[in-house]
Protein backbone atom coordinates (compact mmCIF):
# COMPACT_ATOMS: atom_id res chain seq x y z
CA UNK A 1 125.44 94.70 91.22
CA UNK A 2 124.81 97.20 87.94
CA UNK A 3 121.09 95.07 87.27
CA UNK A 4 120.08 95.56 90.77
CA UNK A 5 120.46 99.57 90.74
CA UNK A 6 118.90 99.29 87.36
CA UNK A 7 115.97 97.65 88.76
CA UNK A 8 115.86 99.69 91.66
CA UNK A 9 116.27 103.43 89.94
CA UNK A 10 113.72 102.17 87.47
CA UNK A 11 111.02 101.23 89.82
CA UNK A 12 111.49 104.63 91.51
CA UNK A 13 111.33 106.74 88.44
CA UNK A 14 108.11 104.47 87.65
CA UNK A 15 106.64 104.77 91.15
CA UNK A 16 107.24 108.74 91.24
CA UNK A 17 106.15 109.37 88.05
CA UNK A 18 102.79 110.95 86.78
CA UNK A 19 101.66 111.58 83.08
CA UNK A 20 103.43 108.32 81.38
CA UNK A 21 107.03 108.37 79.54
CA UNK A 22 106.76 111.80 78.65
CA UNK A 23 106.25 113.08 82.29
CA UNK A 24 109.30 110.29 82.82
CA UNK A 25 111.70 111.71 80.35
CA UNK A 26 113.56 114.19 82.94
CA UNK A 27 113.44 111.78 85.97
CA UNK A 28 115.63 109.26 83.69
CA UNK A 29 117.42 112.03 82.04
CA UNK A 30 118.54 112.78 85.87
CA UNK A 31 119.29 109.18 86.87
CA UNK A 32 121.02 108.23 83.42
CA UNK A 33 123.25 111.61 83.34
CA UNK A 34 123.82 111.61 87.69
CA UNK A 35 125.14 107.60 86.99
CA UNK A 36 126.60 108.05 83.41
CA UNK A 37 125.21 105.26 81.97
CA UNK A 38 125.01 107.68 78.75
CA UNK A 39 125.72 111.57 78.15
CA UNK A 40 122.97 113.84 77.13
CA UNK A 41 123.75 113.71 73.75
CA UNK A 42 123.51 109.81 72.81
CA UNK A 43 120.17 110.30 75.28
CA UNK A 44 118.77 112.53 72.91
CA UNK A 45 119.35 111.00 69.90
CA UNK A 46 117.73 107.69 71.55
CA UNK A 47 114.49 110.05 72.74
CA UNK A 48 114.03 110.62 68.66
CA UNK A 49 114.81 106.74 68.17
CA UNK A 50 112.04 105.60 70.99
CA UNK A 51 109.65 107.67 69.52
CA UNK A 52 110.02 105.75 65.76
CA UNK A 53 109.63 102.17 67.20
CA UNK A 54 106.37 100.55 68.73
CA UNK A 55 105.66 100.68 72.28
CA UNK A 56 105.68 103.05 75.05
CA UNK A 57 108.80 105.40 75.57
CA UNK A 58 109.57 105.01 79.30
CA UNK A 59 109.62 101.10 78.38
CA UNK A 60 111.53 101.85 75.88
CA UNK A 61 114.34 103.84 77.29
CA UNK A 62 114.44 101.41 80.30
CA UNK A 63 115.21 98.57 78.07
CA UNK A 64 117.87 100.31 76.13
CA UNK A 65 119.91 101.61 78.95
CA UNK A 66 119.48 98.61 80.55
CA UNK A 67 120.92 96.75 77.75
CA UNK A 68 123.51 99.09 77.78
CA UNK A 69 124.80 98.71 81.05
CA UNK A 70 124.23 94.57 81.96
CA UNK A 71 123.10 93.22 78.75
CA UNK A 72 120.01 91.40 78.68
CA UNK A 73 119.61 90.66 82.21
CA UNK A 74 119.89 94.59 82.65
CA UNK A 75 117.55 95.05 80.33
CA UNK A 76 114.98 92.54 82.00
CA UNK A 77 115.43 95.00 85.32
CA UNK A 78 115.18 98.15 83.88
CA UNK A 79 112.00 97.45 82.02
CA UNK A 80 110.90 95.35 85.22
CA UNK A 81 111.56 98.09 87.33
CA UNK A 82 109.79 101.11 84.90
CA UNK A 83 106.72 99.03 84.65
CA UNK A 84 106.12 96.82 88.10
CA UNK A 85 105.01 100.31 89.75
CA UNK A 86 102.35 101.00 87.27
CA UNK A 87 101.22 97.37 87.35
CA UNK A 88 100.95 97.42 90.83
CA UNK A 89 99.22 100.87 91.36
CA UNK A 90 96.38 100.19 88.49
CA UNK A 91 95.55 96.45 90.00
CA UNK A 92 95.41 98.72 93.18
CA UNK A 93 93.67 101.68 91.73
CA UNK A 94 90.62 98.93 89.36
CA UNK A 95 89.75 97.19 93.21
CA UNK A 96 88.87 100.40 94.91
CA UNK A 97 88.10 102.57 91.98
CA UNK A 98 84.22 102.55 92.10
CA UNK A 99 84.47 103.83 95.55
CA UNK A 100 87.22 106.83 95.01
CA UNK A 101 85.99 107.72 91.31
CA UNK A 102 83.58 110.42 92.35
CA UNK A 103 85.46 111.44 95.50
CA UNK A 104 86.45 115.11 95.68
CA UNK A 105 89.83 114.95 97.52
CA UNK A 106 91.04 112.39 94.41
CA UNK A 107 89.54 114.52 91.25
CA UNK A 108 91.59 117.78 93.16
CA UNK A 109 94.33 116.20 93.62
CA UNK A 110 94.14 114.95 90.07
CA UNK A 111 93.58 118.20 88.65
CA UNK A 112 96.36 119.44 90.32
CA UNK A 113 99.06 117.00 88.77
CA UNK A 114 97.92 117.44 85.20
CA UNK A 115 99.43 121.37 84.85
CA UNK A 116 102.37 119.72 86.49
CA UNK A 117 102.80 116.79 84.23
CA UNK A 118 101.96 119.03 81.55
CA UNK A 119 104.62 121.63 82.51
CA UNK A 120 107.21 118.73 83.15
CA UNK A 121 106.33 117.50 79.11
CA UNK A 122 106.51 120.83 78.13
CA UNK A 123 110.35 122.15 79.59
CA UNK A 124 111.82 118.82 78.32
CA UNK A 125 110.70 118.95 74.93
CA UNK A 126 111.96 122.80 75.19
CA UNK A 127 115.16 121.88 76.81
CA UNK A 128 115.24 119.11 74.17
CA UNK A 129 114.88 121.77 71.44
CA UNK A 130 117.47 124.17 72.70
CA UNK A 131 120.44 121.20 73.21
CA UNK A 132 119.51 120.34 69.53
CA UNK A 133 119.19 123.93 67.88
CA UNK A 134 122.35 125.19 69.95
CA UNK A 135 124.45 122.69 70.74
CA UNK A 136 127.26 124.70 72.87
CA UNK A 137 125.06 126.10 75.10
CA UNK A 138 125.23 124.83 78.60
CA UNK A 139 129.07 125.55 77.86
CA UNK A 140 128.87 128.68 76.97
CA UNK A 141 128.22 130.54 74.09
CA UNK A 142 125.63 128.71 72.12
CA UNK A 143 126.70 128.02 68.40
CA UNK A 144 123.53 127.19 66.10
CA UNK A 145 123.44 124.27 64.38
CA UNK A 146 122.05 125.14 60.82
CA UNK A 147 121.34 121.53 59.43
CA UNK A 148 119.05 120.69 62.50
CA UNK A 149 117.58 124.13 62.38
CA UNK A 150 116.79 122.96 59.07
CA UNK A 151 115.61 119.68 59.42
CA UNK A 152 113.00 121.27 62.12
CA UNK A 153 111.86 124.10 59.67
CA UNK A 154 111.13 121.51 56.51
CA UNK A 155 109.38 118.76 59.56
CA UNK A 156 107.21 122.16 60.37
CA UNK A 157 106.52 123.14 56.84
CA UNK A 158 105.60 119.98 55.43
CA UNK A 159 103.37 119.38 58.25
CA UNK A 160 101.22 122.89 57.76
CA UNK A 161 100.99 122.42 54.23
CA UNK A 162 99.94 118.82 54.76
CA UNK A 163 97.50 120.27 57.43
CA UNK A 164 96.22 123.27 54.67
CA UNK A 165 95.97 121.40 51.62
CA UNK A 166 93.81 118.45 53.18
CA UNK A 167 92.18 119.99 56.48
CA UNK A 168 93.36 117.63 58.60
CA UNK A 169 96.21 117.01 60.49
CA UNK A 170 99.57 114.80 59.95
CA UNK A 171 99.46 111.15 60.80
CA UNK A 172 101.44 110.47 63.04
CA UNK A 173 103.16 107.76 60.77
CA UNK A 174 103.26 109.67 58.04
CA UNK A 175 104.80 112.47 59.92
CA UNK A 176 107.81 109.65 61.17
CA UNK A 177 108.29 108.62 57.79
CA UNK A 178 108.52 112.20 56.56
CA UNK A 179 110.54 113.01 59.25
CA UNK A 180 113.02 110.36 58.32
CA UNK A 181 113.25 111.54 54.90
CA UNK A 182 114.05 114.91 55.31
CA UNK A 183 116.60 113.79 57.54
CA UNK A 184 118.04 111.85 55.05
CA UNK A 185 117.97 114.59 52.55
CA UNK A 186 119.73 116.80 54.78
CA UNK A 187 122.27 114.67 56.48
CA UNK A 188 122.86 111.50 53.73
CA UNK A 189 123.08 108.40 55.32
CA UNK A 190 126.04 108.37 57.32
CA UNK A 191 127.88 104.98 59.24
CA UNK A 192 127.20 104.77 62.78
């Protein structure tokens, strides 16, 4: 049954999963590309989609591919399944916390998954970057894809002289909405 393996690769990408839905991105990039409930490409495109709309990625993502595979009661797994872990572990974590908060063994062992999570975060936006600037290159020879190369350079621009001209940095709405226009300026709005 399709909404019980949703549920059940969902809960283990949330149980096994440090740093929130960025730190989950290339767990359910595995699981989504190893089952093909979606190719790399249409994942992609939803990773820039689930970071326009409200809420949290990871719950995000689940909900989507779970809707894409069973339909609402697949959705209602997948998004069970991504965030029962996390429920679980902080009603877990707020009992005992006064008596593990100051505990040496914990803050190592914390300090030691933050470069990971970070490095995780880190090699999927870069892989990320690299499927969308080249799109032929796990094939092969990489051919560049100007528009998107593009795109990037006036998202980059726009946010340094917004950042120069008024010392401070880009909202992060404004920088969606921006974002969204320059697409639109350099790829017209196109059916789906």
């Amino acid at each position: 049954m399709i909404a019980l393996e949703l549920f059940l690769t969902f809960f283990r990408i949330g149980l096994f999963t440090f740093g929130g839905g960025y730190g989950m991105i290339p767990l359910v990039q595995q699981e989504a590309l190893n089952h093909g409930w979606m190719d790399a490409a249409a994942l992609y495109r939803f990773i820039g989609v689930c970071e326009s709309t409200p809420g949290p990625i990871a719950v995000n993502m689940a909900t989507f591919i779970g809707a894409e595979q069973a339909g609402i009661l697949g959705s209602a797994c997948a998004t069970l399944g991504v965030v029962l872990p996390a429920l679980v572990i902080m009603l877990l974590i707020a009992a005992v916390l006064r008596g593990f908060r100051q505990n040496r063994f914990v803050r190592a062992a914390m300090a030691g998954i933050r470069p990971v999570v970070a490095g995780m975060i880190a090699a999927t936006g870069l892989w990320a970057a690299l499927r969308c600037l080249l799109p032929g290159l796990p094939s092969g020879v990489p051919a560049v894809d100007f528009r998107q190369a593009l795109l990037a350079g006036l998202v980059c621009l726009g946010a340094y002289i917004w950042h120069r001209a008024l010392k401070r940095p880009f909202s992060p709405i404004l920088l969606i909405l921006y974002s969204a226009a320059c697409g639109l300026a350099v790829y017209g709005i196109r059916p789906a």
